[in-house]
C-alpha atoms as a PDB file:
ATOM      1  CA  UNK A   1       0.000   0.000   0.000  1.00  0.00           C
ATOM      2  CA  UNK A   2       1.772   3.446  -0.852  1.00  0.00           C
ATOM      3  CA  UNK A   3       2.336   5.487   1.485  1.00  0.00           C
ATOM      4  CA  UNK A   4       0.605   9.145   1.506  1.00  0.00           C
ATOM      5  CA  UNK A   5       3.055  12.164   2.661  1.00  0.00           C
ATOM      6  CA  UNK A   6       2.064  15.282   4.621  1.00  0.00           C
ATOM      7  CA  UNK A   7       1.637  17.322   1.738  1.00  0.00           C
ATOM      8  CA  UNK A   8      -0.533  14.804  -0.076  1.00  0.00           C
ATOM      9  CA  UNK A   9      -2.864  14.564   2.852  1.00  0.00           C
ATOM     10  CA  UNK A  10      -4.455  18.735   2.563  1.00  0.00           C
ATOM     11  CA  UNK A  11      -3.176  19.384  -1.077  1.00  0.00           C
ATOM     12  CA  UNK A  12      -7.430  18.894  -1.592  1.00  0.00           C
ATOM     13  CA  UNK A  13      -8.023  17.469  -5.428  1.00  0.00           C
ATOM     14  CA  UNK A  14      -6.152  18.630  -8.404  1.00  0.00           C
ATOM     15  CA  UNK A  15      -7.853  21.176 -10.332  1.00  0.00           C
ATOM     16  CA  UNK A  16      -8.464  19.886 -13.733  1.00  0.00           C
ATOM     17  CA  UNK A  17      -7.195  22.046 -16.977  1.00  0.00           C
ATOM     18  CA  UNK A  18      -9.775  23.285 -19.196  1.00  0.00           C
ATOM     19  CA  UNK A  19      -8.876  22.775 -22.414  1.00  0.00           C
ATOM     20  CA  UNK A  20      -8.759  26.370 -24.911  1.00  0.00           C
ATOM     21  CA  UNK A  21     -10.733  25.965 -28.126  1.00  0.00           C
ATOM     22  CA  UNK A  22     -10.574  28.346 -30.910  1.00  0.00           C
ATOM     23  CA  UNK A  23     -14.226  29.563 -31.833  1.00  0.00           C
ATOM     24  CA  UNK A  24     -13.577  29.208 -35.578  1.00  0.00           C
ATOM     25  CA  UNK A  25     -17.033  29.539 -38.056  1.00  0.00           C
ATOM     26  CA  UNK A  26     -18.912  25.929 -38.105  1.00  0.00           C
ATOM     27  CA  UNK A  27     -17.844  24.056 -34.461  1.00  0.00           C
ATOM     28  CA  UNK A  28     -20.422  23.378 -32.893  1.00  0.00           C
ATOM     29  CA  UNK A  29     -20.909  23.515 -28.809  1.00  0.00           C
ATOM     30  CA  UNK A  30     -23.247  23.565 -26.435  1.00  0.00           C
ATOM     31  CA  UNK A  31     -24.124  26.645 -24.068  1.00  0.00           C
ATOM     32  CA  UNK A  32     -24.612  24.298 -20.533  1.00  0.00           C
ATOM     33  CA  UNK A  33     -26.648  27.193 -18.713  1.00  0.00           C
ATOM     34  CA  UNK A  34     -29.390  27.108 -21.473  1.00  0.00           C
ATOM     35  CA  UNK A  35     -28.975  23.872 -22.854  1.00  0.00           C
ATOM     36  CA  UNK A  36     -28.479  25.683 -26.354  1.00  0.00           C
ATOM     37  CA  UNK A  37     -26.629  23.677 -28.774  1.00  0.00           C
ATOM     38  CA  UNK A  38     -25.176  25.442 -31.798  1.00  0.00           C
ATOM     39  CA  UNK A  39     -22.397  26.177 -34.695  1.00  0.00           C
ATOM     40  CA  UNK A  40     -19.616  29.664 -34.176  1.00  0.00           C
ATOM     41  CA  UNK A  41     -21.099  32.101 -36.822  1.00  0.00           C
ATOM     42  CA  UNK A  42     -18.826  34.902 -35.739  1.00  0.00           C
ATOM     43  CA  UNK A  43     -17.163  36.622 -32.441  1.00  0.00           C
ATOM     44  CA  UNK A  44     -18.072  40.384 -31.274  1.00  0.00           C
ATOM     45  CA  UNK A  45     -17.480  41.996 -28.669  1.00  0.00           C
ATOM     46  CA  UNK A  46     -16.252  39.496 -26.961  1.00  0.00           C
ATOM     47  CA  UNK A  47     -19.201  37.051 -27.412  1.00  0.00           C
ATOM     48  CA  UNK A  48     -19.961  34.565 -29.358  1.00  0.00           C
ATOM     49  CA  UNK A  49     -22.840  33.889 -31.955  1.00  0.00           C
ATOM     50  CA  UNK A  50     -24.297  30.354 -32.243  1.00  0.00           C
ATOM     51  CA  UNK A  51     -26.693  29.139 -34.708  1.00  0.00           C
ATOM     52  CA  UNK A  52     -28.997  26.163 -34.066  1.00  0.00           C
ATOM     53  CA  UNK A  53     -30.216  23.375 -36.559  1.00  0.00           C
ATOM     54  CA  UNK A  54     -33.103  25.608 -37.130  1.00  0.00           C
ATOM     55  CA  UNK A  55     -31.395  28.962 -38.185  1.00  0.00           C
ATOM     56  CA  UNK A  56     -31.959  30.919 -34.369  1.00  0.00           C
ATOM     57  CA  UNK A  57     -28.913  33.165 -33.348  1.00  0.00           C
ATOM     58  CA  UNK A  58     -27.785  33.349 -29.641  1.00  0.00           C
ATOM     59  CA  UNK A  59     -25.015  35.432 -28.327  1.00  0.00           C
ATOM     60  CA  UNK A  60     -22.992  34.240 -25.416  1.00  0.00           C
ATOM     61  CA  UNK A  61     -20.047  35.710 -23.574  1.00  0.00           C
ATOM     62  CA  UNK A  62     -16.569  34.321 -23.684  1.00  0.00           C
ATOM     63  CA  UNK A  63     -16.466  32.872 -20.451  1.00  0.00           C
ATOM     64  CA  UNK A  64     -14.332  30.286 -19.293  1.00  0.00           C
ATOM     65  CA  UNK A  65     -15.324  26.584 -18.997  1.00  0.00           C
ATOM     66  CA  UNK A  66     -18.567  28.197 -20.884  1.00  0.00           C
ATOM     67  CA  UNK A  67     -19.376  25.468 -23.179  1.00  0.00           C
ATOM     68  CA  UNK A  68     -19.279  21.849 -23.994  1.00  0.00           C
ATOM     69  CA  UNK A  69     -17.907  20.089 -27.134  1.00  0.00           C
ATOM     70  CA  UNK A  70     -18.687  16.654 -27.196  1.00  0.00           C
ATOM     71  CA  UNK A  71     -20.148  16.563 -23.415  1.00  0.00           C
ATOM     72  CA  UNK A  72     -16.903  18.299 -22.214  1.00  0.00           C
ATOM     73  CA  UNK A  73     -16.224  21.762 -20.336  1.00  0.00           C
ATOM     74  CA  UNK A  74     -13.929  23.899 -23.066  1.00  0.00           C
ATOM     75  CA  UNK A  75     -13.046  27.542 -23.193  1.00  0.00           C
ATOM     76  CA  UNK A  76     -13.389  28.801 -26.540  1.00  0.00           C
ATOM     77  CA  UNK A  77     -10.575  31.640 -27.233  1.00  0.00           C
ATOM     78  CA  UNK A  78     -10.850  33.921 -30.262  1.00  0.00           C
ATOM     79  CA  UNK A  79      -8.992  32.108 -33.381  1.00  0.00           C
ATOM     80  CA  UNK A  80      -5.103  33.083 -33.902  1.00  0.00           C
ATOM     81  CA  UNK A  81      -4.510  35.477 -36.788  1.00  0.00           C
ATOM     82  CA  UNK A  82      -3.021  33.564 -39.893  1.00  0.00           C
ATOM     83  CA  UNK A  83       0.496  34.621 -39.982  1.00  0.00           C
ATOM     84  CA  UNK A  84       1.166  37.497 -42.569  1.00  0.00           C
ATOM     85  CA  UNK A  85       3.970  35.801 -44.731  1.00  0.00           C
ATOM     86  CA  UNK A  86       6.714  38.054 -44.902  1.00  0.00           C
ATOM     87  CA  UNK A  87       7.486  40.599 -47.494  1.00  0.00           C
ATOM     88  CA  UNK A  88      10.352  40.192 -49.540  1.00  0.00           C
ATOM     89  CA  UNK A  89      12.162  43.310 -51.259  1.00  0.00           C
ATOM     90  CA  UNK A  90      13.421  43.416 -54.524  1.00  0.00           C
ATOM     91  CA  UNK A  91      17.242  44.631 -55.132  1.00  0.00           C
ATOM     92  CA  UNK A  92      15.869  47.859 -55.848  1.00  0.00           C
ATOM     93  CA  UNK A  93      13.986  48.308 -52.407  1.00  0.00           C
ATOM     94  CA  UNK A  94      10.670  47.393 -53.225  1.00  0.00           C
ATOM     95  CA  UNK A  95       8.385  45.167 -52.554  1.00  0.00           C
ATOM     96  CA  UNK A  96       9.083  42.201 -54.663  1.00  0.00           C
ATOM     97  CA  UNK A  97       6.169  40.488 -56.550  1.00  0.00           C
ATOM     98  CA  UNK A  98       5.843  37.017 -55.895  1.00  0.00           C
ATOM     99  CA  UNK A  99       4.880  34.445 -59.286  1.00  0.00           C
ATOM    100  CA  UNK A 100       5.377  37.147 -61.434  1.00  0.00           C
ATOM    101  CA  UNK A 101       4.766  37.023 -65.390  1.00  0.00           C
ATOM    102  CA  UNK A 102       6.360  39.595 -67.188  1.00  0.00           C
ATOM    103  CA  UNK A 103       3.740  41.838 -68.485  1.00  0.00           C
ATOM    104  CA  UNK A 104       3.806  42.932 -72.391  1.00  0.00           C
ATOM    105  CA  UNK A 105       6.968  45.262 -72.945  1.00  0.00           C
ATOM    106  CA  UNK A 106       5.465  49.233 -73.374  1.00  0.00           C
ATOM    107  CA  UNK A 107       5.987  50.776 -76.344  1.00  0.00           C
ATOM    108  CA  UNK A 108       8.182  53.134 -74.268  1.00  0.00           C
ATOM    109  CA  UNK A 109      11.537  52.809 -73.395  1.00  0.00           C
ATOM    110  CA  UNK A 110      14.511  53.401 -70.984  1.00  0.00           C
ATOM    111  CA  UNK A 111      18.004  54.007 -72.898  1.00  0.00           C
ATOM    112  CA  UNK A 112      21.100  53.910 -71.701  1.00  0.00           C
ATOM    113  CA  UNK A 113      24.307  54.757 -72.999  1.00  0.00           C
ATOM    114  CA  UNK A 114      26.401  51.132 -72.820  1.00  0.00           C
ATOM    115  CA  UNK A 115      26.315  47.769 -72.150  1.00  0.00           C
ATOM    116  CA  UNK A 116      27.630  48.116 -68.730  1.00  0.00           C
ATOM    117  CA  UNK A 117      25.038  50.767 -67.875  1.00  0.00           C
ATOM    118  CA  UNK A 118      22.157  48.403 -69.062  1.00  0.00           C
ATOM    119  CA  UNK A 119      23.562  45.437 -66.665  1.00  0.00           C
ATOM    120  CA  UNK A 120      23.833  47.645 -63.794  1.00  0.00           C
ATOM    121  CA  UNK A 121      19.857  48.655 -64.014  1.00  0.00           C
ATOM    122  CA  UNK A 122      19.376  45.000 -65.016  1.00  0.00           C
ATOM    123  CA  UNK A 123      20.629  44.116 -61.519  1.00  0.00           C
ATOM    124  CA  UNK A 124      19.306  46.434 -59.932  1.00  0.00           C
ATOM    125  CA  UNK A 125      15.933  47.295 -61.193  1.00  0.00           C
ATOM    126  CA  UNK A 126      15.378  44.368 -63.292  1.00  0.00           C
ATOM    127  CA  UNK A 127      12.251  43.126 -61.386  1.00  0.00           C
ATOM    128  CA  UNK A 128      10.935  46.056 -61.341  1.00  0.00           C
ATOM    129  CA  UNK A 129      11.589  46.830 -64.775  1.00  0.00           C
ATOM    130  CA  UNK A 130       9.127  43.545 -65.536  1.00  0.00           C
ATOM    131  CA  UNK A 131       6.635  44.422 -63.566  1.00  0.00           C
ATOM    132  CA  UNK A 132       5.974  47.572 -65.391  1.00  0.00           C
ATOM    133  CA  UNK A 133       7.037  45.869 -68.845  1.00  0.00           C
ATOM    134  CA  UNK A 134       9.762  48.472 -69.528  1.00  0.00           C
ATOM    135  CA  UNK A 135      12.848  47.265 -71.561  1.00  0.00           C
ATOM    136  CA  UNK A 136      16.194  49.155 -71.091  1.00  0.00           C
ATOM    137  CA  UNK A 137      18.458  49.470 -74.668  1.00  0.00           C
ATOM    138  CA  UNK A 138      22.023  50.648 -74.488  1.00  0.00           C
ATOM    139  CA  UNK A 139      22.763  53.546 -77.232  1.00  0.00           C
ATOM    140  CA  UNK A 140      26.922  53.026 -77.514  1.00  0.00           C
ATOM    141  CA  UNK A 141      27.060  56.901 -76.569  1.00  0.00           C
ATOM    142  CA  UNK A 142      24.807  59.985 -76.731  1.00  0.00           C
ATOM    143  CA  UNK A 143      26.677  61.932 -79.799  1.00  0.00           C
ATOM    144  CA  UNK A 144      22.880  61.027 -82.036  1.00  0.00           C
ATOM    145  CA  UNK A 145      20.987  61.419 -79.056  1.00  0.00           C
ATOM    146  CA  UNK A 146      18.590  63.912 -80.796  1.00  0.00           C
ATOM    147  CA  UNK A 147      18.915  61.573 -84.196  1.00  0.00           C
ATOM    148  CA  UNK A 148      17.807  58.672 -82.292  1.00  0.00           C
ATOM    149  CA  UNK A 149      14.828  60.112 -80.763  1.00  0.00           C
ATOM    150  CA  UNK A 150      13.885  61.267 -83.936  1.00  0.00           C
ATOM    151  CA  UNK A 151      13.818  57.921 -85.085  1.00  0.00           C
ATOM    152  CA  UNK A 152      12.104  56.369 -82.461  1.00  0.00           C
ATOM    153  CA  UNK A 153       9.133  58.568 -82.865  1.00  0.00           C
ATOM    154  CA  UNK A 154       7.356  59.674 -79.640  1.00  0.00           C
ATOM    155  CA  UNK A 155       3.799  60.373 -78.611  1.00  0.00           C
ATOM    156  CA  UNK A 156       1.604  59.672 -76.113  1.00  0.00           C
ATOM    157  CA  UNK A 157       1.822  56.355 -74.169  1.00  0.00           C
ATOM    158  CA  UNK A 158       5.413  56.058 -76.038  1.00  0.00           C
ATOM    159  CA  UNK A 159       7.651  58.076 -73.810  1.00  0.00           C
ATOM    160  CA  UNK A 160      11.764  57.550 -73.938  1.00  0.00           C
ATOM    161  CA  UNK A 161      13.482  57.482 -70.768  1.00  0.00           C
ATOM    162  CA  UNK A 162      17.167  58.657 -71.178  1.00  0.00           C
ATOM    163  CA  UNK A 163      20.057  57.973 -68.705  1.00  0.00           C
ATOM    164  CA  UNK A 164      23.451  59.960 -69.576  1.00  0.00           C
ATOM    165  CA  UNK A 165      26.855  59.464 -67.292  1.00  0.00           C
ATOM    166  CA  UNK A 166      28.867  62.545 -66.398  1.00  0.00           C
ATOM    167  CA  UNK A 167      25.656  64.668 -66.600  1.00  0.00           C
ATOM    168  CA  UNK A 168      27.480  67.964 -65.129  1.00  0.00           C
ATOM    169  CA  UNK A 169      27.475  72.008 -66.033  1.00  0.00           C
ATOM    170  CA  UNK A 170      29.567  72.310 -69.165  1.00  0.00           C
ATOM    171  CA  UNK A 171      30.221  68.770 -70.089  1.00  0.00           C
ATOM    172  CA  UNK A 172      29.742  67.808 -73.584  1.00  0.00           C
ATOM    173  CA  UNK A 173      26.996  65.396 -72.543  1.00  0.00           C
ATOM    174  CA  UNK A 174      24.693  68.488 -71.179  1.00  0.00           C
ATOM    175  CA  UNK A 175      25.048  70.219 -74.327  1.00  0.00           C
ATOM    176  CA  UNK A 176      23.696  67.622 -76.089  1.00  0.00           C
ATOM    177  CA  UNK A 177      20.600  66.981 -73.542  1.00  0.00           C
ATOM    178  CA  UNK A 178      20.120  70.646 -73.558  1.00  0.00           C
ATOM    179  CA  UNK A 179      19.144  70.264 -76.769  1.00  0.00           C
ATOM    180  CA  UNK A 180      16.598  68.268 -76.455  1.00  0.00           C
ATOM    181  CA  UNK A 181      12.798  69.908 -75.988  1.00  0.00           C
ATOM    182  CA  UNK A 182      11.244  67.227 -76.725  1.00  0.00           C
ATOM    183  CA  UNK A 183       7.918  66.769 -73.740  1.00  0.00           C
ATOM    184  CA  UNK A 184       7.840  63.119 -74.046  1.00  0.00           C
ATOM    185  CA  UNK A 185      11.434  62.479 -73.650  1.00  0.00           C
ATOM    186  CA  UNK A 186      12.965  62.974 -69.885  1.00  0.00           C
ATOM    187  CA  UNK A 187      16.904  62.870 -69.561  1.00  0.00           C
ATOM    188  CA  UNK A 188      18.246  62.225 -65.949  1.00  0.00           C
ATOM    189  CA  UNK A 189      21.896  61.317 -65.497  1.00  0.00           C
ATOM    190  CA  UNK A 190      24.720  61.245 -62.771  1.00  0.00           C
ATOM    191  CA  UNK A 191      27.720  62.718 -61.986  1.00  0.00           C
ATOM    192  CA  UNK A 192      30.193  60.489 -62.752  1.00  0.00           C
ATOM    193  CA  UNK A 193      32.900  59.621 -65.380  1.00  0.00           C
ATOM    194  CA  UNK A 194      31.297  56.178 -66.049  1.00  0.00           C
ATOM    195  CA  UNK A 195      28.795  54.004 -64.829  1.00  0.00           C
ATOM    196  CA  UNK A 196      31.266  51.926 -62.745  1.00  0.00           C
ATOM    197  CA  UNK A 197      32.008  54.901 -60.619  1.00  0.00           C
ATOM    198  CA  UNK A 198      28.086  54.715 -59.453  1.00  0.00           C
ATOM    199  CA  UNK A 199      28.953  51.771 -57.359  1.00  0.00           C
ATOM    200  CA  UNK A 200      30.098  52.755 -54.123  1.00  0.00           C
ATOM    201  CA  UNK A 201      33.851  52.110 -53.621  1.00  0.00           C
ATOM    202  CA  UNK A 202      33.507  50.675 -50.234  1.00  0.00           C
ATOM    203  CA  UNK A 203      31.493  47.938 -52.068  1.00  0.00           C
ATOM    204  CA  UNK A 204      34.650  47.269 -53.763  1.00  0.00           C
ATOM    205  CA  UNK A 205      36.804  47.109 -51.147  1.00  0.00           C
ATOM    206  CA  UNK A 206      38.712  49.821 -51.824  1.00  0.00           C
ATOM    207  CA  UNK A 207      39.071  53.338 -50.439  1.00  0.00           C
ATOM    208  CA  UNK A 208      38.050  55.355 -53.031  1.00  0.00           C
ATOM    209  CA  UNK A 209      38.170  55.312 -57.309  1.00  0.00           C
ATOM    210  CA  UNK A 210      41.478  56.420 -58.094  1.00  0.00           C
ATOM    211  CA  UNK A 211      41.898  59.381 -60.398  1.00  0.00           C
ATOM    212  CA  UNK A 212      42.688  58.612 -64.353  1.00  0.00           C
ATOM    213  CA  UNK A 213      45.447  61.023 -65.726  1.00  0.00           C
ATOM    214  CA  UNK A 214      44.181  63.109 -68.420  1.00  0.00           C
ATOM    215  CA  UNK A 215      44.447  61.119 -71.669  1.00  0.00           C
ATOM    216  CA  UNK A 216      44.427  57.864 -70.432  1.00  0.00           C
ATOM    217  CA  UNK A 217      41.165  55.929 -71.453  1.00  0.00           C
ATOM    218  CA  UNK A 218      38.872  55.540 -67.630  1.00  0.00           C
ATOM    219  CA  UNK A 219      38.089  51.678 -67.561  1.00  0.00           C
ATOM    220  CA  UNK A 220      41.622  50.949 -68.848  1.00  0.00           C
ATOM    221  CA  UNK A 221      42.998  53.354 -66.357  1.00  0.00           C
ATOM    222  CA  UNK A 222      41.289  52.192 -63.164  1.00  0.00           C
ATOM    223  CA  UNK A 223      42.333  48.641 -64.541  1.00  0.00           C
ATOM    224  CA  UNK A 224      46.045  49.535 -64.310  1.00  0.00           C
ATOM    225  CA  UNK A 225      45.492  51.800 -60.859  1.00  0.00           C
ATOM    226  CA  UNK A 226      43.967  48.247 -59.001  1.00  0.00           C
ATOM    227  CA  UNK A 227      45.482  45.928 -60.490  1.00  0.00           C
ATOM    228  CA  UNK A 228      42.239  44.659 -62.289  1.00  0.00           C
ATOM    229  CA  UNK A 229      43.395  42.947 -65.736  1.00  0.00           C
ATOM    230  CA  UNK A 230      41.402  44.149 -68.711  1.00  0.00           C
ATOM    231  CA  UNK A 231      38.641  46.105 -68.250  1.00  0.00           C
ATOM    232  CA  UNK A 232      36.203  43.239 -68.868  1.00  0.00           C
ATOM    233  CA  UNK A 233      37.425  41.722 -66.022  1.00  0.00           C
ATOM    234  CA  UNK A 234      37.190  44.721 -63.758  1.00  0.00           C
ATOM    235  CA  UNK A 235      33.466  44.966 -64.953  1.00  0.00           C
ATOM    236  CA  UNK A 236      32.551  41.530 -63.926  1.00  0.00           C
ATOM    237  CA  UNK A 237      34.484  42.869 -60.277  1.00  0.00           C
ATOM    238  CA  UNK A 238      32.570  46.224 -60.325  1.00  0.00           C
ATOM    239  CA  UNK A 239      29.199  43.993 -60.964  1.00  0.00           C
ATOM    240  CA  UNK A 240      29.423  41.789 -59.132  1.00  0.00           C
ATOM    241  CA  UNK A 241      29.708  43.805 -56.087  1.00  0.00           C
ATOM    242  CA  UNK A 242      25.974  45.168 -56.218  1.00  0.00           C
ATOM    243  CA  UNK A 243      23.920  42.532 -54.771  1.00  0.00           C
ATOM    244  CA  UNK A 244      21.304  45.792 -54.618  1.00  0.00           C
ATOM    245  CA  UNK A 245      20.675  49.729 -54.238  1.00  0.00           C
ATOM    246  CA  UNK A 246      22.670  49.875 -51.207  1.00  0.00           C
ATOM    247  CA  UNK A 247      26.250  49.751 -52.763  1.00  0.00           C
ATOM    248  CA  UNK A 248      25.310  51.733 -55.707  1.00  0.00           C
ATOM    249  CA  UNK A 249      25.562  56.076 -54.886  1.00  0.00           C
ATOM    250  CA  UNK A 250      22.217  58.306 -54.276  1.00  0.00           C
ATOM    251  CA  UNK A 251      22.499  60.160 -57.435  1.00  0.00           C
ATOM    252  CA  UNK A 252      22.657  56.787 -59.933  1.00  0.00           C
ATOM    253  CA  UNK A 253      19.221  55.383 -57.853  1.00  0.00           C
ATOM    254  CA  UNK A 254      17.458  58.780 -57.884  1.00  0.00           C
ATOM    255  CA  UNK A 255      18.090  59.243 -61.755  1.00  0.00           C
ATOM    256  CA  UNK A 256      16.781  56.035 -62.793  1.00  0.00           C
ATOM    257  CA  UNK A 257      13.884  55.518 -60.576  1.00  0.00           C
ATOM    258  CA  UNK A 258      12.742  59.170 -62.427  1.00  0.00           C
ATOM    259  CA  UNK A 259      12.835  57.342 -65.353  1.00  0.00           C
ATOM    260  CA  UNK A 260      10.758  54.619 -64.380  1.00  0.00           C
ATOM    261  CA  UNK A 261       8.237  56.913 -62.826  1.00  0.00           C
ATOM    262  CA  UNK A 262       8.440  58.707 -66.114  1.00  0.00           C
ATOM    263  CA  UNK A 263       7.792  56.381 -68.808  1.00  0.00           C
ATOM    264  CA  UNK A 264       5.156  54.208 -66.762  1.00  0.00           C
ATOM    265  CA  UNK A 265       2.766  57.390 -65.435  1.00  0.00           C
ATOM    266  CA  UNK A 266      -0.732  57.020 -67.080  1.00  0.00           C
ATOM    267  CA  UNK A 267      -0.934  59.833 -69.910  1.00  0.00           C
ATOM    268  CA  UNK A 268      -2.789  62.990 -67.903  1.00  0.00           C
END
């Protein structure tokens, strides 16, 4: 025979755990107090509505032990929220759009001057840039800017998009942009020498783009300065150090989201 202690003698009976039910729409319980037996229609207010095999609504408080489910005391608890699945950004910073289909290209585009340029925004912005259907072209340089748009032929809901490097106060690339009037073409651009120089050097690993003496071509220059091979090798270096808008510099990201704001506005 086992032996009781001291403590087991006046701990009284254990209290028996109520089980918590969610109130979800269609279980049915049974209100004990007024023997009314029905199916959760909805919560409010911190009651609960019940339906009975005959259509009749009763509301009952959320009390606990306050109904049976199969014969047995349960609390019913409001149902947990379904879990909001978290949002995932695109390189560019926004919100990235999950099974997307590319939608039908626009009849406007986004040029750039290069190859380089275009795989930058292709990294980049390249999600984006499907979402809205806009395709980015590279121009080899902006000395037939004007001839080019020409050619193209704008109008309404066919806008041009044009991204320029070295975009500064008496550089031969503003003189040519200044020239342009037309109202469905916008021109943004950046600072810098070359599109390579938009990526942040700290990306790189290094302190700071060296300068290029005068004369000397840029890529091949900053190839010789770091020790970089050829400058198709110090591209695929430069590139592949932008995993997103974060290593690339403010005035690059403001220019080109312009763009995109430019050539996919509805036509006022």
């Amino acid at each position: 025979m086992r032996s009781h202690s001291y403590d087991d003698v006046f701990a009284g009976p254990r209290k028996r755990k109520i089980p918590e039910i969610a109130a979800e729409p269609g279980l049915v319980v049974e209100e004990p107090g007024s023997g009314f037996c029905g199916a959760v229609v909805r919560l409010e207010y911190g009651n609960v509505v019940l339906e009975d095999r005959h259509g009749r609504h009763r509301v009952f408080p959320l009390s606990p032990a306050g109904f049976l489910l199969e014969g047995k005391p349960v609390t019913l608890v409001p149902p947990k929220a379904p879990a909001t699945p978290a949002r995932t950004m695109s390189a560019s910073g926004s919100v990235r759009v999950e099974g997307l289909r590319a939608r039908t290209a626009r009849d406007s585009r986004i040029w750039v001057e290069g190859k380089h340029d275009a795989e930058l925004v292709e990294r980049v912005w390249g999600h984006d840039l499907r979402v809205e259907g806009v395709v980015v072209e590279p121009l080899d340089g902006v000395d037939l800017l004007a001839a080019r748009i020409d050619e193209f032929g704008t109008g309404p809901g066919r806008r041009l998009g044009v991204l320029v490097d070295h975009l500064v106060a008496g550089s031969k690339e503003s003189r040519l942009v200044g020239a342009i009037t037309d109202e469905h073409v916008l021109v943004t651009g950046h600072p810098y020498v070359d599109i390579w120089q938009a990526v942040k050097a700290s990306a790189l690993g290094i302190p700071e783009w060296p300068a290029v003496p005068r004369g000397m071509p840029w890529k091949e220059g900053i190839c010789a300065a770091l020790g970089w091979g050829e400058p198709y090798e110090g591209w695929q270096r430069v590139l592949g150090a932008v995993s997103g808008f974060r290593e690339l510099e403010t005035p690059l990201i403001g220019a080109v989201e312009r763009l995109i704001d430019f050539v996919t506005a509805p036509e006022g």
